[in-house]
Protein backbone atom coordinates (compact mmCIF):
# COMPACT_ATOMS: atom_id res chain seq x y z
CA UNK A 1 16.66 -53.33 20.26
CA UNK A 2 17.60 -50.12 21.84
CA UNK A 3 19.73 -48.97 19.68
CA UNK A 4 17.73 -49.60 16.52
CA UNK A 5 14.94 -47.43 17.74
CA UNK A 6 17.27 -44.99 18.54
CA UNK A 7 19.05 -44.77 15.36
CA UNK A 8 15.85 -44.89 13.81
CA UNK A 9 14.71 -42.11 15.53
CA UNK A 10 18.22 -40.52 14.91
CA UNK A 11 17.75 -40.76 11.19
CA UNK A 12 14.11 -39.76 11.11
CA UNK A 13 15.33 -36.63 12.67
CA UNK A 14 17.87 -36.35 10.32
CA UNK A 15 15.67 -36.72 7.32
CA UNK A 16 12.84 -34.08 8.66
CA UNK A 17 15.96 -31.48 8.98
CA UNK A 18 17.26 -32.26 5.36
CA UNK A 19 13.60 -31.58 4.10
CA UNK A 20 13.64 -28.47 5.71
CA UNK A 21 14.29 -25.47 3.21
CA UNK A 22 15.20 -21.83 3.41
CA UNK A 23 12.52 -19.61 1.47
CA UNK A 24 13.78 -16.20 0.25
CA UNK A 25 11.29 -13.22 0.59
CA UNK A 26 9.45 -12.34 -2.39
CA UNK A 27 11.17 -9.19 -3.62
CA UNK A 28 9.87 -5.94 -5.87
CA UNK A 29 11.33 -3.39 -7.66
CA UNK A 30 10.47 0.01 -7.28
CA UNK A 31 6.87 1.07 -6.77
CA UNK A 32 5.30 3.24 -9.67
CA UNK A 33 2.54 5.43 -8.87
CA UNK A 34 0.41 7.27 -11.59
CA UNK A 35 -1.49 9.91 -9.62
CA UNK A 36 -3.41 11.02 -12.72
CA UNK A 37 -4.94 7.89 -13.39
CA UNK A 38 -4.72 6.80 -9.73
CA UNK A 39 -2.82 3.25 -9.98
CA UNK A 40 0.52 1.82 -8.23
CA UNK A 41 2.00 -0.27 -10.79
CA UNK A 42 -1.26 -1.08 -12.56
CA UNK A 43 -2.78 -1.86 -9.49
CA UNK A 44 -6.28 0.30 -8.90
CA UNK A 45 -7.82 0.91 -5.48
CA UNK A 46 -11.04 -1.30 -6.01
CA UNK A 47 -8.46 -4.58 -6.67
CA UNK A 48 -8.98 -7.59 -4.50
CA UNK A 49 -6.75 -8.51 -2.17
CA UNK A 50 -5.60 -12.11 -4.17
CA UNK A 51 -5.05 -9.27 -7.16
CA UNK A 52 -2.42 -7.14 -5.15
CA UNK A 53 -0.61 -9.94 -3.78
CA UNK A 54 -0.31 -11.29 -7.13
CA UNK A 55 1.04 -8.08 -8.61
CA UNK A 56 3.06 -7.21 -5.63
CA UNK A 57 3.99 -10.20 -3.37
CA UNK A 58 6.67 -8.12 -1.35
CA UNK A 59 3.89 -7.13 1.58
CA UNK A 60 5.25 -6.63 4.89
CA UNK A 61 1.42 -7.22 6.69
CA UNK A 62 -2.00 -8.04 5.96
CA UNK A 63 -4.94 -7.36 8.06
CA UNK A 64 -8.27 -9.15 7.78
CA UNK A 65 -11.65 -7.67 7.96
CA UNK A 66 -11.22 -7.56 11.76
CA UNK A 67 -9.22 -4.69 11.25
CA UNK A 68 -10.46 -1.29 12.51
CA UNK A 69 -10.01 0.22 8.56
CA UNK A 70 -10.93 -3.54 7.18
CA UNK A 71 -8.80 -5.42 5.14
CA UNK A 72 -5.51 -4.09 4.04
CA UNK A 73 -2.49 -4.65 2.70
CA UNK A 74 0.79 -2.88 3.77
CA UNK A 75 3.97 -2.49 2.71
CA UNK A 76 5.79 -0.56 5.45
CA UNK A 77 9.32 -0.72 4.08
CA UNK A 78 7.93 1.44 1.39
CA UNK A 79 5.32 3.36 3.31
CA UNK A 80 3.00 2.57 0.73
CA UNK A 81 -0.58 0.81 2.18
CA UNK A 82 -3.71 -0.73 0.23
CA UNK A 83 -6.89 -0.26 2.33
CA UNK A 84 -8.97 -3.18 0.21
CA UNK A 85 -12.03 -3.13 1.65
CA UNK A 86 -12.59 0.78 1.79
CA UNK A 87 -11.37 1.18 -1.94
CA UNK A 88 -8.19 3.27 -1.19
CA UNK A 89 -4.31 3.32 -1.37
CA UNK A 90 -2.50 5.43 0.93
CA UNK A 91 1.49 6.54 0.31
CA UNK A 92 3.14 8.22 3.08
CA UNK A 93 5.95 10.93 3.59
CA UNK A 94 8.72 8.29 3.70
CA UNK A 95 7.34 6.68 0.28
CA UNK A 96 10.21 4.31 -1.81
CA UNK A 97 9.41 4.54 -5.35
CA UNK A 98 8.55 6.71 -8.38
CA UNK A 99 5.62 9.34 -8.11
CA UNK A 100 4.37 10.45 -11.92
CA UNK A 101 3.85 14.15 -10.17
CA UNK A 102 6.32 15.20 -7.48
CA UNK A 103 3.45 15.18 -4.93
CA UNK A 104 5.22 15.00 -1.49
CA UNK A 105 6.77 17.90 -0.15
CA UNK A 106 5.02 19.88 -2.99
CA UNK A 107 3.96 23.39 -1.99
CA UNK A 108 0.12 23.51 -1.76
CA UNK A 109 0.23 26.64 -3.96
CA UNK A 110 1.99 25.01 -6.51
CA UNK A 111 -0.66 21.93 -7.44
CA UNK A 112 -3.03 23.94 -9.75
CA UNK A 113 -0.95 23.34 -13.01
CA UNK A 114 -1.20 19.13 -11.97
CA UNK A 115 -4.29 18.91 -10.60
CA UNK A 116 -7.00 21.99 -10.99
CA UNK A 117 -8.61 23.92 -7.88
CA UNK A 118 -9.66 21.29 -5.36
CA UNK A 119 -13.15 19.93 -5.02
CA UNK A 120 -13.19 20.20 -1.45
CA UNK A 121 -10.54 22.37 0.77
CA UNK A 122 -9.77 22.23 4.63
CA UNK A 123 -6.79 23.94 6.45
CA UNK A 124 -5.09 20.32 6.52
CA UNK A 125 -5.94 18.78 3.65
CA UNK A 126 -7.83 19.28 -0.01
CA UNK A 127 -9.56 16.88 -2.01
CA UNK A 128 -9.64 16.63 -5.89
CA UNK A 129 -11.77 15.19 -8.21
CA UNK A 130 -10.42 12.89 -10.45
CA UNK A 131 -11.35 10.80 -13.70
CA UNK A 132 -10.55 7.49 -11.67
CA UNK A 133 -12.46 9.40 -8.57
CA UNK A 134 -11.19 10.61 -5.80
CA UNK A 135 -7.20 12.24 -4.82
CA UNK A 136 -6.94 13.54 -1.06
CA UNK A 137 -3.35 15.33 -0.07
CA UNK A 138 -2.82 16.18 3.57
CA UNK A 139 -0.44 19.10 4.80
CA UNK A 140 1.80 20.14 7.32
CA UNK A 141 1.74 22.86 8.76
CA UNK A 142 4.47 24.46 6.57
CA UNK A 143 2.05 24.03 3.81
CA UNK A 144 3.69 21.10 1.75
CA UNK A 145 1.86 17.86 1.13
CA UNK A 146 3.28 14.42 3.64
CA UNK A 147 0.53 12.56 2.59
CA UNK A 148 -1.57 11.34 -0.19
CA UNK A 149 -4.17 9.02 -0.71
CA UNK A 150 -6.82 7.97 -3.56
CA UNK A 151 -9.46 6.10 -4.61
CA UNK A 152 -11.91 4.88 -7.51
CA UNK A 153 -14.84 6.39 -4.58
CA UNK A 154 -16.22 9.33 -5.64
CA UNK A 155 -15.95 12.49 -2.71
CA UNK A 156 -19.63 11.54 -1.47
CA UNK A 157 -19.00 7.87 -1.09
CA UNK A 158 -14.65 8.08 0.38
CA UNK A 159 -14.81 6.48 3.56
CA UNK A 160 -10.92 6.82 4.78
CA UNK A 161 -9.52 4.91 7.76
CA UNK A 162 -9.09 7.42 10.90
């Protein structure tokens, strides 16, 4: 009697580990951002979170509304992050993928000819107004942009994560 239990037990082991199965991580290809009409790969600021992750299943994170910023999205192998519930997408210095306008490590004098005079300046940063709404690039102090981020929010309404 013992040893039928046991091998039964055995070979319901045996069965749960040959059920088990290896799941590879969705993968993307490059990222395509098109700063003049303020999308990444189609994908517009105001989009859902269920809309992203269809679009881009590759996320490294995902925060919930408890979240200091809200919910977000990240993908931190690209340095690329959707902040869904404040309507923006920010890319970062160390960005993987394809930028329609050489933004990062552009010279701030050099961004008239792409983007116009700025709707709102500071030393670190300047703001532009765009058809989609809102383009914000942030600057070293050597003058050349590290960061950008945009959104469908107009410059009144922008409410970016600290």
């Amino acid at each position: 009697m013992k040893r039928t239990i046991l091998s039964f037990i055995i070979s319901f082991a045996m069965v749960q580990f040959a059920n088990a199965q290896l799941k590879a991580k969705p993968s993307c290809g490059a990222f395509s951002v098109d700063v003049l009409n303020g999308t990444v790969d189609n994908i517009k600021p105001d989009f859902n979170v269920e809309q992203i992750k269809g679009k881009l299943p590759c996320f490294t994170s995902e925060e919930q509304t408890t979240y200091k910023c809200g919910s977000a999205l990240f993908y931190k192998d690209r340095d690329i992050y959707f902040y869904v519930q404040r309507q923006y997408i920010e890319i970062g210095p160390d960005f993987k993928g394809k930028l329609s306008i050489p933004l990062l490590g552009a010279s701030r004098g050099s961004l008239f000819k792409y983007l116009g005079n700025p709707a709102i300046k500071d030393p670190n940063w300047d703001a532009f107004q765009m058809s989609y709404g809102t383009l914000v690039l942030h600057y070293n102090s050597a003058g050349k942009v590290i960061l950008i981020q945009f959104s469908t929010k107009g410059t009144e309404t922008l409410n970016l994560c600290e």
